[in-house]
Protein backbone atom coordinates (compact mmCIF):
# COMPACT_ATOMS: atom_id res chain seq x y z
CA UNK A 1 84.68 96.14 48.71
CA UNK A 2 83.92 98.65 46.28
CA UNK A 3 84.32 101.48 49.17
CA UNK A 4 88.14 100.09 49.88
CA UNK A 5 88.99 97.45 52.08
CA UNK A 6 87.92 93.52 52.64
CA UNK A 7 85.77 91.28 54.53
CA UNK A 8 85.28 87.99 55.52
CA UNK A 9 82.93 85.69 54.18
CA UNK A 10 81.23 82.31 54.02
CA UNK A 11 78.70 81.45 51.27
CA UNK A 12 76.35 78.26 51.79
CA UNK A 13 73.02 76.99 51.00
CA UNK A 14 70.89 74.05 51.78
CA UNK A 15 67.62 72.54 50.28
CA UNK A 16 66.72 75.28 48.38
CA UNK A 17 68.56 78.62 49.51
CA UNK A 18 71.63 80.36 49.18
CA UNK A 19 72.95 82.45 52.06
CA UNK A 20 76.18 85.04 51.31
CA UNK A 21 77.22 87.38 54.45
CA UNK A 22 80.11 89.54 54.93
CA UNK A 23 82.13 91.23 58.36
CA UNK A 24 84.53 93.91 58.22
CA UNK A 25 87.93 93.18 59.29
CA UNK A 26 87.15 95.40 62.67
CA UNK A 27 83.71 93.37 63.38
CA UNK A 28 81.81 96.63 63.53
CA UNK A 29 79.28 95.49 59.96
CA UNK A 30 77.90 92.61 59.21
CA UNK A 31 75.49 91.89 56.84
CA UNK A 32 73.43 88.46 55.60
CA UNK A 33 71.28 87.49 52.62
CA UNK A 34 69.52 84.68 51.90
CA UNK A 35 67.29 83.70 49.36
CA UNK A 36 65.27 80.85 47.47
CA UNK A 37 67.30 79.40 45.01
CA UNK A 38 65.41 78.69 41.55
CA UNK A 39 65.60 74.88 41.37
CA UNK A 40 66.41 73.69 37.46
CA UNK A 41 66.95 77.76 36.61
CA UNK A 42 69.88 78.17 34.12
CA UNK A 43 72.97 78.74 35.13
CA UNK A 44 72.75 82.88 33.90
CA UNK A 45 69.82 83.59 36.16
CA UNK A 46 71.44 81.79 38.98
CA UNK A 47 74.83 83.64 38.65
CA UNK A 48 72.65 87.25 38.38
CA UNK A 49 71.07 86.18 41.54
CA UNK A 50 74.45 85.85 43.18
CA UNK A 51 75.38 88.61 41.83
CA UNK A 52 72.55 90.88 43.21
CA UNK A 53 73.18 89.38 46.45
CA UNK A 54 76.51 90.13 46.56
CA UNK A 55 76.04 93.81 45.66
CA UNK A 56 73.15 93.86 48.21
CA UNK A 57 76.38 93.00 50.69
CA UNK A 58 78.93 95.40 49.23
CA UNK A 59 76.30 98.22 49.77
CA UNK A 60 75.66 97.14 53.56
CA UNK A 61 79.40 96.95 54.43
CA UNK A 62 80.27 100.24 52.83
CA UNK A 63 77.85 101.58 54.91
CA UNK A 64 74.53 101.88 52.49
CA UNK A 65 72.78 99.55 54.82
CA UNK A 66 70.39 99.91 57.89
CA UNK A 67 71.76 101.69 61.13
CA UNK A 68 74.60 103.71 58.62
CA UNK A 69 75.71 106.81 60.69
C-alpha cells in the first residue's frame, strides 16, 4: 500500500465486470470495486481501468475512504 503495509486480495469478474477488493492484515478496512468491463476494448484502456480501480483501493485502505477517522 502506498501508506506502508499490505493487504489481502482477490480479483474476479464474470459476464461483463471486474471486481478488485482489499482487507488490512488487522480486518479493520475493507474496501470493493466493481465495474463494467468494456467488452472488445484494447488491452491499454482495460489495464488503465484496473489501474484506477486499484488506486481507488489503495486510497480506501490508507484511510482516504468513507468512515476515515
Amino acid at each position: 500500500m502506498s501508506c506502508g503495509g499490505t493487504y489481502w486480495s482477490h480479483e474476479g469478474g464474470d459476464g461483463g465486470y471486474i471486481t478488485l477488493n482489499g482487507v488490512t492484515g488487522d480486518g479493520r478496512r475493507s474496501a470493493v470495486v466493481s465495474m463494467s468491463e468494456a467488452r472488445g476494448d484494447v488491452l491499454e484502456h482495460v489495464m488503465e481501468q484496473e489501474g484506477a480501480a486499484s488506486a481507488l483501493i489503495d486510497h480506501a485502505l490508507c484511510g482516504g475512504g468513507a468512515g476515515a477517522a
